[in-house]
Protein backbone atom coordinates (compact mmCIF):
# COMPACT_ATOMS: atom_id res chain seq x y z
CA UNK A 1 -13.91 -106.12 22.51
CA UNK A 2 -10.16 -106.15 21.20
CA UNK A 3 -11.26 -107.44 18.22
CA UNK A 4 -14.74 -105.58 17.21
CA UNK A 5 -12.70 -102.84 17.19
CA UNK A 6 -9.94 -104.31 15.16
CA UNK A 7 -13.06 -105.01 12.49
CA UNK A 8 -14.08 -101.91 12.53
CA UNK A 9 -10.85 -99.94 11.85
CA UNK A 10 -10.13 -102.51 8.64
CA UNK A 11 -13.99 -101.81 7.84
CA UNK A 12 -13.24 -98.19 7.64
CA UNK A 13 -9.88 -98.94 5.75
CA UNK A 14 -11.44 -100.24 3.36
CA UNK A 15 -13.51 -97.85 2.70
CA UNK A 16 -11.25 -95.13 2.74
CA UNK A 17 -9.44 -97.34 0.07
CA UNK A 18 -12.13 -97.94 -1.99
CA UNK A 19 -12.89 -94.15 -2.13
CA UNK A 20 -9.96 -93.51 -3.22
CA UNK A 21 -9.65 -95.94 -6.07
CA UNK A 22 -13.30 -94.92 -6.91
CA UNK A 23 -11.88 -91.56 -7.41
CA UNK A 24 -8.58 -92.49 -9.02
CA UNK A 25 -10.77 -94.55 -11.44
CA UNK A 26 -12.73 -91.81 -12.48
CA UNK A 27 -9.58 -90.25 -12.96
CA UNK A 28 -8.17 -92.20 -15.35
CA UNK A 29 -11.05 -92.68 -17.30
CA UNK A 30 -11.28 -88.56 -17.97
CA UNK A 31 -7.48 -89.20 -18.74
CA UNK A 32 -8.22 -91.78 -21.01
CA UNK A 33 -11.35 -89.65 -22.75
CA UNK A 34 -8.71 -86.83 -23.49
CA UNK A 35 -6.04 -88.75 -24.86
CA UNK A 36 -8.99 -90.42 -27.21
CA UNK A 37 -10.01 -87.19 -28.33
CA UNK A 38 -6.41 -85.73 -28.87
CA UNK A 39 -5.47 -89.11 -31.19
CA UNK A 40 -8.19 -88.24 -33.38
CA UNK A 41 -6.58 -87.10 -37.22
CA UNK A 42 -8.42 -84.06 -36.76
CA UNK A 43 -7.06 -82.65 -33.82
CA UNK A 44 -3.67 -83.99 -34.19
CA UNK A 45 -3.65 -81.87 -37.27
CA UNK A 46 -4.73 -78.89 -35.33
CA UNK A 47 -2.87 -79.18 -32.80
CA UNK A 48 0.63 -79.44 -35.48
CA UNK A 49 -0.27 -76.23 -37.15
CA UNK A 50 -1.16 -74.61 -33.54
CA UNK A 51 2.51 -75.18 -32.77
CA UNK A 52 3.93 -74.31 -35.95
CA UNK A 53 1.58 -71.27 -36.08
CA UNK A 54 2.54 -70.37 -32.60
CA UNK A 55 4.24 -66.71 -33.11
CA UNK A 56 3.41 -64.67 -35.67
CA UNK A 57 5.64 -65.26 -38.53
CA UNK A 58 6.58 -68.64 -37.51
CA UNK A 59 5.40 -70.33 -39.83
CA UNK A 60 6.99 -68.42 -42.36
CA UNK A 61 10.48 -69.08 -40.44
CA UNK A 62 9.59 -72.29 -41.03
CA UNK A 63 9.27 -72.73 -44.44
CA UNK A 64 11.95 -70.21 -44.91
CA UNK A 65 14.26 -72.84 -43.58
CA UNK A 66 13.17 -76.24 -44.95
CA UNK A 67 13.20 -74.27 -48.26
CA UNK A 68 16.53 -73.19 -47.96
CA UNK A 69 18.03 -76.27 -46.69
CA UNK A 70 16.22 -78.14 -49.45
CA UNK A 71 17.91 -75.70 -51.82
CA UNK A 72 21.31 -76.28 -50.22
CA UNK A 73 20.98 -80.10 -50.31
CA UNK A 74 19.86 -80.24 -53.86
CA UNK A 75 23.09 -77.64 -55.02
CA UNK A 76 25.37 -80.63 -53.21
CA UNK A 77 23.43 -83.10 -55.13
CA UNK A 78 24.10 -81.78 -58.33
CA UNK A 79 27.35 -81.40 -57.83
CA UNK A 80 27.77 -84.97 -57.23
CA UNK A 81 26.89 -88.35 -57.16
CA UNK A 82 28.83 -89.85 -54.57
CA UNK A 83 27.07 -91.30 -51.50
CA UNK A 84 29.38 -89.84 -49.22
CA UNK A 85 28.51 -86.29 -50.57
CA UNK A 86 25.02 -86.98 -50.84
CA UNK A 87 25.18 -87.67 -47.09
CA UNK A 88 27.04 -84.71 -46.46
CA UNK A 89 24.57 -82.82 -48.45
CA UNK A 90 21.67 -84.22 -46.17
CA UNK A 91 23.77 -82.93 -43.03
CA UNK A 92 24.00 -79.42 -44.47
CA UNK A 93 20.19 -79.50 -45.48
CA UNK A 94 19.62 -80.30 -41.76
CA UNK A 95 21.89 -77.24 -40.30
CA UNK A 96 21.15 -74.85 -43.01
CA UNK A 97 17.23 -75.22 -42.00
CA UNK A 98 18.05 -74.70 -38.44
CA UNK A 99 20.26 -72.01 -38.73
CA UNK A 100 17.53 -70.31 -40.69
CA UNK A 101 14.81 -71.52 -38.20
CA UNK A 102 16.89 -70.56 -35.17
CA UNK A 103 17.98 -66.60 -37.02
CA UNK A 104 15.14 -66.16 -38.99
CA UNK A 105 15.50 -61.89 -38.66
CA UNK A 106 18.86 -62.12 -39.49
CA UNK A 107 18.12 -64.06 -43.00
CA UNK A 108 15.35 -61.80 -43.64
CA UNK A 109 17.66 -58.65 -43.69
CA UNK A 110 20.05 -60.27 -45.65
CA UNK A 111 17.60 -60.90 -48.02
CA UNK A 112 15.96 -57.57 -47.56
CA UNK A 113 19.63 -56.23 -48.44
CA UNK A 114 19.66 -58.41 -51.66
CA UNK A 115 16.30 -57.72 -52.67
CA UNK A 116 16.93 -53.73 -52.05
CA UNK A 117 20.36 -53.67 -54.33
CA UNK A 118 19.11 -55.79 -56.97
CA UNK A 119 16.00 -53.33 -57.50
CA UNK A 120 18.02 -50.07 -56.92
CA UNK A 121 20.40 -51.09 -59.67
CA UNK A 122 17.47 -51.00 -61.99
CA UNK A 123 16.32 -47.83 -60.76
CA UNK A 124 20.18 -46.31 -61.22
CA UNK A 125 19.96 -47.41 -64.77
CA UNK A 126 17.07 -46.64 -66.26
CA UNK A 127 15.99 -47.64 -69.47
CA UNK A 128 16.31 -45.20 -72.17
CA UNK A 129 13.25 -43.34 -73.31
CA UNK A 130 12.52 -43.38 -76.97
CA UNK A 131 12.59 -40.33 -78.68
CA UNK A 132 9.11 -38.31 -80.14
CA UNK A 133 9.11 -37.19 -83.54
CA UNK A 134 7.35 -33.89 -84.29
């Protein structure tokens, strides 16, 4: 009797096993369905500009500061043609687009400031108007 019921504890091991894999199989074949869909060009694509799109105005922070560290990086390049510089120049392209990425308000007012001066000093002086003959 010892060992019919043995046999039938393992019996129902096995079972319990088997349910389980059954279930981790189906698991991993969901798994597998979503990572297939995610790979596709499509949705990788969506799912970059999701990310970069994420805030409001992020995406504009964005290119804000890849522009300007392009900018930087091709001043340092004119400059010179040493390698050494041209390396440095890629180093300040890479922390001029994060420090613009990372303070994107505090660019913006400087600019806003710039902008603002540059059009108030044509306002200050005028252009004269000609004068009417009668």
């Amino acid at each position: 009797m010892k060992s019919v019921n043995a046999t039938t504890r393992l019996k129902d091991a096995i079972l319990v096993k088997e349910s389980q894999q059954a279930a981790l199989k189906k698991l991993l074949k969901e798994d597998f369905e979503q990572l297939k869909e995610s790979l596709k060009p499509g949705n990788l694509i969506r799912s970059s500009v999701n990310k970069m799109v994420g805030s409001p105005g992020s995406l504009l922070d964005t290119s804000l500061g890849l522009t300007a560290g392009f900018l930087s990086k091709k001043l340092v390049n004119v400059v010179s043609h040493n390698p050494l510089i041209r390396l440095a120049g890629t180093f300040l392209q890479f922390g001029v687009s994060t420090m613009v990425m990372n303070n994107p308000e505090m660019i913006k007012s400087i600019g806003g400031r710039i902008f603002k001066s540059i059009f108030r000093k044509s306002e200050r002086h005028p252009e004269p108007e000609p004068e009417q003959s009668t």
